[in-house]
N, C-alpha and C. Protein backbone atom coordinates (compact mmCIF):
# COMPACT_ATOMS: atom_id res chain seq x y z
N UNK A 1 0.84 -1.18 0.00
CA UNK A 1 0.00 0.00 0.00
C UNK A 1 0.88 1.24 0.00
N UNK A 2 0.66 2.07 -0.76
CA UNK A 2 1.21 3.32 -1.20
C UNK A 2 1.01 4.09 0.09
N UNK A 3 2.31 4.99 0.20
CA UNK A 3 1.68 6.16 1.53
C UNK A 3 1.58 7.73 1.20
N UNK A 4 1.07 8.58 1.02
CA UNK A 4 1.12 9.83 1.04
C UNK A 4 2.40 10.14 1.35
N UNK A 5 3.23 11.01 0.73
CA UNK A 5 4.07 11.94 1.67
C UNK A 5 3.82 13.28 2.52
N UNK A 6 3.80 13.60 3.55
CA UNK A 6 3.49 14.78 3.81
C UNK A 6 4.65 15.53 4.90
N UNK A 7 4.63 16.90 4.35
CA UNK A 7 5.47 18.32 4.81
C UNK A 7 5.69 17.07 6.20
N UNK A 8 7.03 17.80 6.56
CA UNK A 8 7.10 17.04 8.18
C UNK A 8 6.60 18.33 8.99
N UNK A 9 6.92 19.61 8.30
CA UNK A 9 6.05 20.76 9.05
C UNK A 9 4.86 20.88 8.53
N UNK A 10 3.81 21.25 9.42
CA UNK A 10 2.44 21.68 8.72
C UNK A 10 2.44 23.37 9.43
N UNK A 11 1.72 23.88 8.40
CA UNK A 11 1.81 25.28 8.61
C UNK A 11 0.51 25.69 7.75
N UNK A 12 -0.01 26.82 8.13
CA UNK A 12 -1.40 27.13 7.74
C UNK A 12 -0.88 28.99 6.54
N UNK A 13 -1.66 28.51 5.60
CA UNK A 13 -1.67 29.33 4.28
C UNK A 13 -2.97 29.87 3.94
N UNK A 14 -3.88 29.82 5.74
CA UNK A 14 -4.99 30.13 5.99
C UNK A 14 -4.98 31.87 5.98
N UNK A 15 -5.95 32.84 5.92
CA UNK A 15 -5.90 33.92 6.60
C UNK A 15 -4.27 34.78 5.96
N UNK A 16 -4.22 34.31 4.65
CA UNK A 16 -2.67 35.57 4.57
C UNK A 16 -4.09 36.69 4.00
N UNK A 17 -3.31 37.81 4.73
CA UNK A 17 -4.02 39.21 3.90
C UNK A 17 -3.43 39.63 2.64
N UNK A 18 -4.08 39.87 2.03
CA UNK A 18 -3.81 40.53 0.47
C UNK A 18 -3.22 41.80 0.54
N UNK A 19 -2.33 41.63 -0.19
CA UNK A 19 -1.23 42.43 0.22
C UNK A 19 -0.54 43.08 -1.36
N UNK A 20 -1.26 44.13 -1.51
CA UNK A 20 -1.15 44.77 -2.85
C UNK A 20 -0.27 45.62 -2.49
N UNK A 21 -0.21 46.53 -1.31
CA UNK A 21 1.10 47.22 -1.14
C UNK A 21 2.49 47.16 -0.61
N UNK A 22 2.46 45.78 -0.47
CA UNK A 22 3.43 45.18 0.20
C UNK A 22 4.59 45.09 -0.91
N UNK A 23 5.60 45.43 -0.28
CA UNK A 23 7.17 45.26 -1.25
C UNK A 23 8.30 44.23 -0.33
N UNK A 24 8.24 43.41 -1.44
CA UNK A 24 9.13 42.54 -0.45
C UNK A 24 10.17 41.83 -1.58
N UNK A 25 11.33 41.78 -0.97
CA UNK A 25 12.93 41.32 -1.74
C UNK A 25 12.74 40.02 -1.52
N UNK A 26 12.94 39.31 -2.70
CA UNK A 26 13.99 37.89 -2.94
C UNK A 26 15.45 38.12 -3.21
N UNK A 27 15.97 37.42 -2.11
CA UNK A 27 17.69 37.18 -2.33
C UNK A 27 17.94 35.80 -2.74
N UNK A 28 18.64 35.32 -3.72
CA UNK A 28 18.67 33.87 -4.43
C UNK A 28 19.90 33.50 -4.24
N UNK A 29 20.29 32.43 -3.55
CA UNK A 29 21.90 32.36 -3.84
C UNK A 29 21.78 31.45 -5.45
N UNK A 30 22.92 31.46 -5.97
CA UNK A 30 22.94 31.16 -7.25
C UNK A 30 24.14 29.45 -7.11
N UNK A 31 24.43 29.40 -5.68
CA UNK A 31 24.84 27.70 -5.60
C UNK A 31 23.93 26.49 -5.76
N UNK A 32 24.03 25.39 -5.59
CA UNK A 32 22.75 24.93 -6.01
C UNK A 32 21.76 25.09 -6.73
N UNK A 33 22.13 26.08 -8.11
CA UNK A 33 21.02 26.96 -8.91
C UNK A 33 19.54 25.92 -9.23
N UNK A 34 20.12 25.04 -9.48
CA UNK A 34 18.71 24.00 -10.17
C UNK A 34 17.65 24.18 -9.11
N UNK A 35 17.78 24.06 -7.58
CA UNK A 35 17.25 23.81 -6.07
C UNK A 35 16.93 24.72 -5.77
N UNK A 36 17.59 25.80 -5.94
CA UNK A 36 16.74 27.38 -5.26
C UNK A 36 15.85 28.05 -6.45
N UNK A 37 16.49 27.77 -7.84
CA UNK A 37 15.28 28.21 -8.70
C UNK A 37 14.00 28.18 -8.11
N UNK A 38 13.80 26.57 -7.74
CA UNK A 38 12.56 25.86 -7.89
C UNK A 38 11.82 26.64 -6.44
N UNK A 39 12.72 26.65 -5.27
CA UNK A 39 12.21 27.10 -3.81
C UNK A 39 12.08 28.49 -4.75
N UNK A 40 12.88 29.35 -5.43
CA UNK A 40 12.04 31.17 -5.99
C UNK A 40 10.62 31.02 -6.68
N UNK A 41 10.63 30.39 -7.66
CA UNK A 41 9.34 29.71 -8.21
C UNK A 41 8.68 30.29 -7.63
N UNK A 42 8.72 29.04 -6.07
CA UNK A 42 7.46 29.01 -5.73
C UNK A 42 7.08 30.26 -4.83
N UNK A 43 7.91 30.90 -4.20
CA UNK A 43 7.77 32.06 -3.37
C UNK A 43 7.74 32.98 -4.28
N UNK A 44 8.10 33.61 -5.64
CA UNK A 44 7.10 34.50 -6.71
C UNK A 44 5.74 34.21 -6.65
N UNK A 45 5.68 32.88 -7.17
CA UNK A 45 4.24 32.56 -7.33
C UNK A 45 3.27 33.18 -6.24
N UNK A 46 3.67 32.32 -5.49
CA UNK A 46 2.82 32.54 -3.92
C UNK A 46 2.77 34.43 -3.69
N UNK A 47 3.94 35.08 -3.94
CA UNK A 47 3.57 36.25 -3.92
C UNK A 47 2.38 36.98 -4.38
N UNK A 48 3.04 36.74 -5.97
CA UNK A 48 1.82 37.00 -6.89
C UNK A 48 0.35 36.92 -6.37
N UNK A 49 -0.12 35.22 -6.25
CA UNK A 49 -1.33 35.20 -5.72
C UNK A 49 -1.69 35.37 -4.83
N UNK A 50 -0.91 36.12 -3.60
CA UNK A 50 -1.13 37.05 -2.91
C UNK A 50 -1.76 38.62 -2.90
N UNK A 51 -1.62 39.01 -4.24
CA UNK A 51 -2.00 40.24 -4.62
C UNK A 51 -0.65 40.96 -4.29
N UNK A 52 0.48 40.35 -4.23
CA UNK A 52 1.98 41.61 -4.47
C UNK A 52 2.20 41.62 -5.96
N UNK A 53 2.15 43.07 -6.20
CA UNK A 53 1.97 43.34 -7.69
C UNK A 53 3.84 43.06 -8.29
N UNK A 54 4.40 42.60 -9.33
CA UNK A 54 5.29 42.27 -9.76
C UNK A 54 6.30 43.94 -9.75
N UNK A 55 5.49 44.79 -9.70
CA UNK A 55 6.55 46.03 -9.42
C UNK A 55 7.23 46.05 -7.89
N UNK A 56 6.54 45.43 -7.53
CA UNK A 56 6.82 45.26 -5.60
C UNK A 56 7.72 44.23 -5.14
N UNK A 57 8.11 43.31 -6.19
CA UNK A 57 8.65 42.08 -5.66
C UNK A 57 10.76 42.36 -6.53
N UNK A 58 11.50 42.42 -5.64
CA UNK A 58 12.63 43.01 -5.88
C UNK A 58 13.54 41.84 -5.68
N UNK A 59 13.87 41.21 -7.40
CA UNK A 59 14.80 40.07 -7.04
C UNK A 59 16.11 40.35 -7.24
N UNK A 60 17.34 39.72 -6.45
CA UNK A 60 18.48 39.82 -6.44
C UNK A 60 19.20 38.40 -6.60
N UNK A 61 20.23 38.40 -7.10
CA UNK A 61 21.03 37.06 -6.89
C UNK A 61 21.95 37.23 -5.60
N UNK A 62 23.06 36.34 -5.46
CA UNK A 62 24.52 36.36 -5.05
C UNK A 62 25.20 35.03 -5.35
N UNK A 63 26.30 35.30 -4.82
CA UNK A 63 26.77 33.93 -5.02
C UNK A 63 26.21 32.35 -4.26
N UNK A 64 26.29 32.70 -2.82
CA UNK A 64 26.05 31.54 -1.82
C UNK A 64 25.33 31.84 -0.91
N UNK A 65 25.11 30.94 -0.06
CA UNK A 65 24.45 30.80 0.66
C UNK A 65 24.69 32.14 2.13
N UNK A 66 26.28 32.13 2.32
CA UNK A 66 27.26 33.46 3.16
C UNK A 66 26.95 34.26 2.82
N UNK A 67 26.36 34.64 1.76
CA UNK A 67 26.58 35.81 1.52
C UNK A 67 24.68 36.89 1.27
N UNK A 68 24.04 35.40 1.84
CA UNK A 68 22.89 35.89 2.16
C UNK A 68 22.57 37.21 2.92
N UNK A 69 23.02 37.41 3.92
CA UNK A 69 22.79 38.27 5.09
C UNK A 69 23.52 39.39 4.65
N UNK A 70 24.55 39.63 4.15
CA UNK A 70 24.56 40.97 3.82
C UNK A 70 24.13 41.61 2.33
N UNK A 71 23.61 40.58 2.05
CA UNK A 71 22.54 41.66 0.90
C UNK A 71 21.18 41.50 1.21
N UNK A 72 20.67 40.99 2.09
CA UNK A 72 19.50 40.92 2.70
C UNK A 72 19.56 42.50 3.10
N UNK A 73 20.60 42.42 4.11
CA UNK A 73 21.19 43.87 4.88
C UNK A 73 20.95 45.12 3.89
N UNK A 74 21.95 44.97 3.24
CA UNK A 74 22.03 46.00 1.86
C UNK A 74 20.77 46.25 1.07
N UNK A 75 19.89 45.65 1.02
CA UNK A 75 18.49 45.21 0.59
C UNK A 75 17.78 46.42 1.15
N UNK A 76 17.55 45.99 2.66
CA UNK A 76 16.67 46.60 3.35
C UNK A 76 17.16 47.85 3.36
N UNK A 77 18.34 48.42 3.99
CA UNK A 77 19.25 49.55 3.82
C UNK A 77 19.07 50.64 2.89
N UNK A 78 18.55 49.91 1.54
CA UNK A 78 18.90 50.85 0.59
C UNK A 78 17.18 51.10 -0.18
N UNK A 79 16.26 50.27 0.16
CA UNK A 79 14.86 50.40 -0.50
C UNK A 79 13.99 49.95 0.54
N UNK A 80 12.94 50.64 -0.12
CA UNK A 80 11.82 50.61 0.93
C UNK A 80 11.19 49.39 1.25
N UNK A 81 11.63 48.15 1.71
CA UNK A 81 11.35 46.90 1.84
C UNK A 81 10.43 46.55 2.92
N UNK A 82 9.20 45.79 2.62
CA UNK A 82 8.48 45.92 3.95
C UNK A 82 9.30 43.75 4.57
N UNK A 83 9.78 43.39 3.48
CA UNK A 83 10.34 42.13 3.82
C UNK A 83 10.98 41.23 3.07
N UNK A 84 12.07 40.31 3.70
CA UNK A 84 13.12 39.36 2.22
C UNK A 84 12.80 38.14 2.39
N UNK A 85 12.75 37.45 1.70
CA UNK A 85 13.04 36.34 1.47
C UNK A 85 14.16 35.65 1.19
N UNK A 86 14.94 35.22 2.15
CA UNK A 86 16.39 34.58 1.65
C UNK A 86 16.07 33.47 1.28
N UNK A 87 16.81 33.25 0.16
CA UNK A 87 16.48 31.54 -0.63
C UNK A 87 17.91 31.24 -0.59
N UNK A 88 18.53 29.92 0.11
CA UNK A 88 19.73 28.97 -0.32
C UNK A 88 19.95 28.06 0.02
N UNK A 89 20.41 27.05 -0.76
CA UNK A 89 20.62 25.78 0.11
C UNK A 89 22.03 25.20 0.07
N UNK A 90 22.15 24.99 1.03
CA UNK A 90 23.68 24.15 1.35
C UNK A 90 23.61 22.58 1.65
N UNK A 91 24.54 21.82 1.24
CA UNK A 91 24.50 20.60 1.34
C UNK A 91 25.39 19.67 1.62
N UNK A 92 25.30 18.82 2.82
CA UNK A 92 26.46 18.19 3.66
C UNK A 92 27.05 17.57 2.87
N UNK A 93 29.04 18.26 3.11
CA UNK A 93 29.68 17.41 2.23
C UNK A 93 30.49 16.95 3.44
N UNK A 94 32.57 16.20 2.85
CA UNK A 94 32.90 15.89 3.79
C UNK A 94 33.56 16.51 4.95
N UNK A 95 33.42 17.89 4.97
CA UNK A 95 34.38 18.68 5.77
C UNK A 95 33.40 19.70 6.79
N UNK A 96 33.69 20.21 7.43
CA UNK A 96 33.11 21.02 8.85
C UNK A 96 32.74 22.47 7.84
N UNK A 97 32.68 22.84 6.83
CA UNK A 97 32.82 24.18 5.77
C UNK A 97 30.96 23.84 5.79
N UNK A 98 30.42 23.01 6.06
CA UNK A 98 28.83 22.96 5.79
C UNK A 98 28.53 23.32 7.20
N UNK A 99 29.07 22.89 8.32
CA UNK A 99 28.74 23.73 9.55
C UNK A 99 28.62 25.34 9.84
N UNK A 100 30.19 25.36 9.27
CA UNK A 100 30.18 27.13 9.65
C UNK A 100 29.46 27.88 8.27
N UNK A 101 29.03 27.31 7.64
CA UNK A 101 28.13 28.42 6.92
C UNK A 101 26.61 27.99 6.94
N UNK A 102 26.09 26.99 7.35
CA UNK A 102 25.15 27.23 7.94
C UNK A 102 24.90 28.07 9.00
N UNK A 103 25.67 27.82 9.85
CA UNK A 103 25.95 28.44 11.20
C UNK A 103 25.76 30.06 11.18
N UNK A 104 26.87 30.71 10.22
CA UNK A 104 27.29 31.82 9.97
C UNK A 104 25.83 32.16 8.94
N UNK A 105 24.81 31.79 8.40
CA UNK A 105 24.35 32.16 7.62
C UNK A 105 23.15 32.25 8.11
N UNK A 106 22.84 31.41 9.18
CA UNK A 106 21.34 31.36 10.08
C UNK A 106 21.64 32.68 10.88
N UNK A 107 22.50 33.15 11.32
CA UNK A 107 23.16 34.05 12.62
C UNK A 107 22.85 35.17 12.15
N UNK A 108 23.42 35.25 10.84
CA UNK A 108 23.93 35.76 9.91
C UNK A 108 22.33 37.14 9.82
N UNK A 109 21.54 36.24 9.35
CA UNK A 109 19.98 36.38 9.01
C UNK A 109 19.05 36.55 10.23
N UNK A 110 19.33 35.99 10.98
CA UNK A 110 18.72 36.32 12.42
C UNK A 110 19.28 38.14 13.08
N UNK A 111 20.53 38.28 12.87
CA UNK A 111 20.91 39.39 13.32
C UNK A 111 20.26 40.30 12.46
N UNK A 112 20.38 40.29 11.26
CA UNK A 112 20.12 41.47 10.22
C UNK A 112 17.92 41.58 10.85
N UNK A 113 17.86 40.96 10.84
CA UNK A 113 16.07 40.58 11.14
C UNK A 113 15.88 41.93 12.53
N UNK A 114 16.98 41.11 13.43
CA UNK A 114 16.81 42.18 14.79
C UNK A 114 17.37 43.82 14.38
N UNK A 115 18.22 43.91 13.71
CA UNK A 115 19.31 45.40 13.60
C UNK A 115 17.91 46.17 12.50
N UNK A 116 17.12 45.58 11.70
CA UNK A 116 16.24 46.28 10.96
C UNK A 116 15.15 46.36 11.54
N UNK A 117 14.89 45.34 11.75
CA UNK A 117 13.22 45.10 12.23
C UNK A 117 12.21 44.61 11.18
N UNK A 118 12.83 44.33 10.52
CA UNK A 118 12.10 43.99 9.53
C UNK A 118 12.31 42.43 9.02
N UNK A 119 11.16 41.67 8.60
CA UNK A 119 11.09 40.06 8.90
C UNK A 119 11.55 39.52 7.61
N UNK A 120 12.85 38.52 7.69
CA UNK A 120 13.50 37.75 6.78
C UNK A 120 13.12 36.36 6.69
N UNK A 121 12.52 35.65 6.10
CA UNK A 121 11.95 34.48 5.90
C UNK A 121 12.93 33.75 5.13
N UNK A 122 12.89 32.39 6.69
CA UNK A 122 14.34 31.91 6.49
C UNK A 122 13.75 30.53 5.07
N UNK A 123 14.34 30.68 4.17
CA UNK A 123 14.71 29.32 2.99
C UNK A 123 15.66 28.76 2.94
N UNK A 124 16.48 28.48 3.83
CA UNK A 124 17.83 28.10 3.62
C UNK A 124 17.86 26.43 4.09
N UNK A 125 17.99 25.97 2.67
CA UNK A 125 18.17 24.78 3.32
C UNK A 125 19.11 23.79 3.07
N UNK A 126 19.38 23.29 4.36
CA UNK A 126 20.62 22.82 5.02
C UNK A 126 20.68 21.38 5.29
N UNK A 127 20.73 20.51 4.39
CA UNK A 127 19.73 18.56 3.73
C UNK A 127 21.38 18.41 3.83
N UNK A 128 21.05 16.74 4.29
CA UNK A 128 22.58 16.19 4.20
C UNK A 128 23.01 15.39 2.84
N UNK A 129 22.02 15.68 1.78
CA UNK A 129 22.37 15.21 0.23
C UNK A 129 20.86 15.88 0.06
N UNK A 130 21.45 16.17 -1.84
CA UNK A 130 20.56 16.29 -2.63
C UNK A 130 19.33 16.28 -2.94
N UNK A 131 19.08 15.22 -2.83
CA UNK A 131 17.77 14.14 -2.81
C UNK A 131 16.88 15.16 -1.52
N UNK A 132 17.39 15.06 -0.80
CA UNK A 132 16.13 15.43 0.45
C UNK A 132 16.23 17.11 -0.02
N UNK A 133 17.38 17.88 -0.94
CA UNK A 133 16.62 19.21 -1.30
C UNK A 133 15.61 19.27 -2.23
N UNK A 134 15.96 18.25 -2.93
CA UNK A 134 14.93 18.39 -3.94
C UNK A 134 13.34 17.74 -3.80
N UNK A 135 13.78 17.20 -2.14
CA UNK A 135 12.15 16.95 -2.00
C UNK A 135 11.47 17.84 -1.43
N UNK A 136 12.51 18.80 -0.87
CA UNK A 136 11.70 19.62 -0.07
C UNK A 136 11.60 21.37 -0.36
N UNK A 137 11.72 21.21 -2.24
CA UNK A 137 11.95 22.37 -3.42
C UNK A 137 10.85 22.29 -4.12
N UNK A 138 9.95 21.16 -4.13
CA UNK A 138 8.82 21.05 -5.26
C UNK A 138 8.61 19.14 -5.32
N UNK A 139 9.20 18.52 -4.53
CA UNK A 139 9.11 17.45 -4.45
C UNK A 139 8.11 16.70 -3.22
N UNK A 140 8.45 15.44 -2.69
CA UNK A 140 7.34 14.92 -2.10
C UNK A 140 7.40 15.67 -0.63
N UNK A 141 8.33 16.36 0.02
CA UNK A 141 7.91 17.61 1.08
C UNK A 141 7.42 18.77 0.78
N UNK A 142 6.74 18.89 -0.83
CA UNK A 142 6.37 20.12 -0.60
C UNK A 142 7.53 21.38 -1.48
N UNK A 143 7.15 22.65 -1.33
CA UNK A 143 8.28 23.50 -1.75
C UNK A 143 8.43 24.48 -0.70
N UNK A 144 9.63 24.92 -0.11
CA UNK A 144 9.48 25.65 1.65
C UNK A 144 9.46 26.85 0.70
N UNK A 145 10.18 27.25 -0.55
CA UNK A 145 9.74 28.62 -1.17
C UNK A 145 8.00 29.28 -1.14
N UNK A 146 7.42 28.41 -1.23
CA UNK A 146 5.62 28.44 -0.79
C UNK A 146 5.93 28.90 0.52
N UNK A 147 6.45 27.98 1.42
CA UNK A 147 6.08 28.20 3.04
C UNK A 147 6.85 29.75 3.38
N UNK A 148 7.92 29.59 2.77
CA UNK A 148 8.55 30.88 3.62
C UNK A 148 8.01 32.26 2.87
N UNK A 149 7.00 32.25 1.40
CA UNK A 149 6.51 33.51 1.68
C UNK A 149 5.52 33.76 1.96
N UNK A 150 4.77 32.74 2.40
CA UNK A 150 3.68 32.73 3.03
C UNK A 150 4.00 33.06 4.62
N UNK A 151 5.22 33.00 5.44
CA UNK A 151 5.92 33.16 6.85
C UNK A 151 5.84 34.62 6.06
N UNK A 152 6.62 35.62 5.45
CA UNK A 152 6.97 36.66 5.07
C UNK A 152 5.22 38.00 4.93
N UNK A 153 4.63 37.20 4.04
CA UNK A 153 3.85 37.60 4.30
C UNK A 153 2.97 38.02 5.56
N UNK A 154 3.05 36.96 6.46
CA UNK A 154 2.21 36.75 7.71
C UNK A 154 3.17 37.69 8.20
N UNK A 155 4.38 37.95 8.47
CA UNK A 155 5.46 38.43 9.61
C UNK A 155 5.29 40.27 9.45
N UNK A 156 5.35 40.61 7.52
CA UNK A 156 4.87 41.99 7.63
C UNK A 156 3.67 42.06 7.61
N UNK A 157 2.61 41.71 7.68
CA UNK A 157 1.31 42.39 8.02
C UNK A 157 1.30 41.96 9.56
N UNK A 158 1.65 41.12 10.30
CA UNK A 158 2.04 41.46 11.85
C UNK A 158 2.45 42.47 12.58
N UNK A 159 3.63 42.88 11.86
CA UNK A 159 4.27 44.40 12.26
C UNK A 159 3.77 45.52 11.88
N UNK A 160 2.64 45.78 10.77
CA UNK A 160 2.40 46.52 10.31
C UNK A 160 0.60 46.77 11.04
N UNK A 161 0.52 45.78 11.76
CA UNK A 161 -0.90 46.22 12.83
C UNK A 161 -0.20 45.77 14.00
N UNK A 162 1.19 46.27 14.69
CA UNK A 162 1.09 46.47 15.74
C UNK A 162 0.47 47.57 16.58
């Protein structure tokens, strides 16, 4: 007997408000390009049918996954951003270099979140092979590019009726 796969997180895509004036950045790392395409995809999409009009949605590349947080930074810094979306994924190889940039890149993104105030919706994902990114990009977990701008969404209209 066949089993469903399902998200190991469940999260509700209930109640997002429509959000026509909302401006919010995608940062893409461009490692893993095939894998984060698919996680941008889906967090455009999800924008879109959100009602964020395509003049509002501000995409950027970089190289990696490190180098997330300071153009997240630079992002917010320099345009009127009500929120980012960091997209990257890193993937366990044989050396401790997948620790410290996860490490450095979660920190990384967490700090910039507090120094602005403004909510970074974490995509970064950090699978110990391939296979489990690509299940969890558009595969049998789902795509977290959906989940995290649907988090993004929810996080600025939170702050924005405090």
């Amino acid at each position: 007997m066949a089993t469903k796969h399902q998200p190991y997180s469940v999260f509700s895509n209930q109640d997002i408000p429509k959000s026509a004036d909302v401006k919010v950045g995608i940062v893409v790392s461009e490692w893993n390009g095939d894998i984060t395409e698919k996680l941008f995809q889906g967090a455009y999409t999800t924008l879109l049918e959100n009602g964020v009009s395509k003049n509002n949605i501000f995409i950027y590349k970089v190289p990696g996954a490190f180098e997330l947080p300071l153009a997240c930074k630079m992002l917010i810094n320099k345009n009127t951003i009500d929120g980012v979306i960091a997209i990257g994924v890193v993937i366990q190889g044989e050396t401790k270099h997948f620790d410290y940039v996860c490490q450095g890149t979660t920190q990384g993104l967490m700090q910039c979140q507090l120094d602005t105030l403004k909510p970074i919706s974490f995509c970064l994902l950090t699978d110990q092979n391939k296979q489990q990114s690509i299940d969890r990009s558009g595969g049998k977990y789902g795509n977290k590019g959906i989940e995290s701008a649907i988090t993004c969404l929810k996080m600025i209209h939170f702050i924005k009726n405090l």
